[in-house]
Protein backbone atom coordinates (compact mmCIF):
# COMPACT_ATOMS: atom_id res chain seq x y z
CA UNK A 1 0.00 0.00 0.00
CA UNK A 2 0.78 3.30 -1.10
CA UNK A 3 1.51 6.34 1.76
CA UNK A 4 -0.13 9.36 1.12
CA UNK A 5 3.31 10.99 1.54
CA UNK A 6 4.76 9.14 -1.14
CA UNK A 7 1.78 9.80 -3.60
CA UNK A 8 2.53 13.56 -3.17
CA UNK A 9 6.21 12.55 -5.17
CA UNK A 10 5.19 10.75 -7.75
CA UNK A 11 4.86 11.56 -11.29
CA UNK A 12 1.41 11.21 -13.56
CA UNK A 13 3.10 8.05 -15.24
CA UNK A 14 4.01 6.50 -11.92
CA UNK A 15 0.50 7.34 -10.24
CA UNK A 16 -1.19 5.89 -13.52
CA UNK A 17 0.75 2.48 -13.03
CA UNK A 18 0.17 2.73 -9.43
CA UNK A 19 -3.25 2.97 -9.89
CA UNK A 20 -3.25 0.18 -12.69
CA UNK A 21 -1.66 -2.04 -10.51
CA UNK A 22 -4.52 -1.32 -8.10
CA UNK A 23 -1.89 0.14 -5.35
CA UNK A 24 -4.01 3.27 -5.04
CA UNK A 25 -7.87 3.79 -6.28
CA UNK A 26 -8.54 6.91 -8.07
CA UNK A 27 -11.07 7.80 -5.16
CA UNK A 28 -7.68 7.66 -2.66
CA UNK A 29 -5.69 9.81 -5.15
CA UNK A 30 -8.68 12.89 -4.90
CA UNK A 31 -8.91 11.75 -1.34
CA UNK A 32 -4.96 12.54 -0.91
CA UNK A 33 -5.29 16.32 -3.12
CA UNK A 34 -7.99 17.70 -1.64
CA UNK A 35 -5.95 16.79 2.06
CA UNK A 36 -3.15 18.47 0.44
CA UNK A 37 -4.91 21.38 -0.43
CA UNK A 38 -6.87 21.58 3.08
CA UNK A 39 -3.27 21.80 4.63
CA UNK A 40 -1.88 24.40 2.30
CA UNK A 41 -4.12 26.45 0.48
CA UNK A 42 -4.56 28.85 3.21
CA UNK A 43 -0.74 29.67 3.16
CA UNK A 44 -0.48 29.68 -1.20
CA UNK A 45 -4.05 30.89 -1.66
CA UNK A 46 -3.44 29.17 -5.55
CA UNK A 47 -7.44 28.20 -5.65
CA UNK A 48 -10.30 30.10 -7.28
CA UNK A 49 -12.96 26.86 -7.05
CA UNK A 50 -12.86 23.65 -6.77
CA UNK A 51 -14.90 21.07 -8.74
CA UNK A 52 -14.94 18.55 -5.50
CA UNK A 53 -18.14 16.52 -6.77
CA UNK A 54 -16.95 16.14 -10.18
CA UNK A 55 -13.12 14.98 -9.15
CA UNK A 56 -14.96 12.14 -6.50
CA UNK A 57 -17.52 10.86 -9.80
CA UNK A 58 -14.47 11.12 -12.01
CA UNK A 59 -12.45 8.94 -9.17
CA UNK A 60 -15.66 6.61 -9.40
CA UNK A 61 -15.43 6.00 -13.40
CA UNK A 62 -11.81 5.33 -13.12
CA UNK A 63 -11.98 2.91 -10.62
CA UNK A 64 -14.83 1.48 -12.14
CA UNK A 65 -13.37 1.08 -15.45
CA UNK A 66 -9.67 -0.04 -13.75
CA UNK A 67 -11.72 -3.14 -12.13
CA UNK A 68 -13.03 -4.27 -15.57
CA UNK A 69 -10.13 -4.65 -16.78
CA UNK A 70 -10.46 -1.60 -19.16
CA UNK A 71 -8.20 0.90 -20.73
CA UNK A 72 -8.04 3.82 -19.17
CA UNK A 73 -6.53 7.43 -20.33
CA UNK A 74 -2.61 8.59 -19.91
CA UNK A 75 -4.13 10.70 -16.92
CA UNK A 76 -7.55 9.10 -16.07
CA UNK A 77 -7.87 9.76 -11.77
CA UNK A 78 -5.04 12.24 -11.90
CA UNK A 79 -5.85 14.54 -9.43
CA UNK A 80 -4.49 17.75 -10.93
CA UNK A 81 -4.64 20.84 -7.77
């Protein structure tokens, strides 16, 4: 299993495998950004909005689709924040 720490390192290619290798789910990737950003944003202020429903039913399709067995996108359930 994956630490959140070490998911805030990693780059889109290694969080795609990670997730394709079912190490992560999509939903713990959005689970890990928006943590990030509850710790930080008040010191960057980098936010205008955030799309927090549509990131968690995005996280849903992914991990859907990743339990089918289906292809997913270079950077399906990468949390971008």
């Amino acid at each position: 299993m994956t630490t959140a720490n070490e998911l805030e390192f990693k780059t889109a290619s290694e969080l795609r495998q990670a997730l394709l290798n079912k190490e992560v789910s999509a939903k713990e990737l959005v689970d890990n950004a928006y943590k990030r950003i509850e710790e930080v944003e008040n010191q960057v202020n980098a936010l205008n909005s955030l799309t927090k429903d549509l990131a968690y039913e995005t996280a849903k399709t992914v991990d859907e689709k990743i339990s089918r067995g289906e292809n997913i996108p270079l950077l399906a359930g990468i949390p971008i924040a």
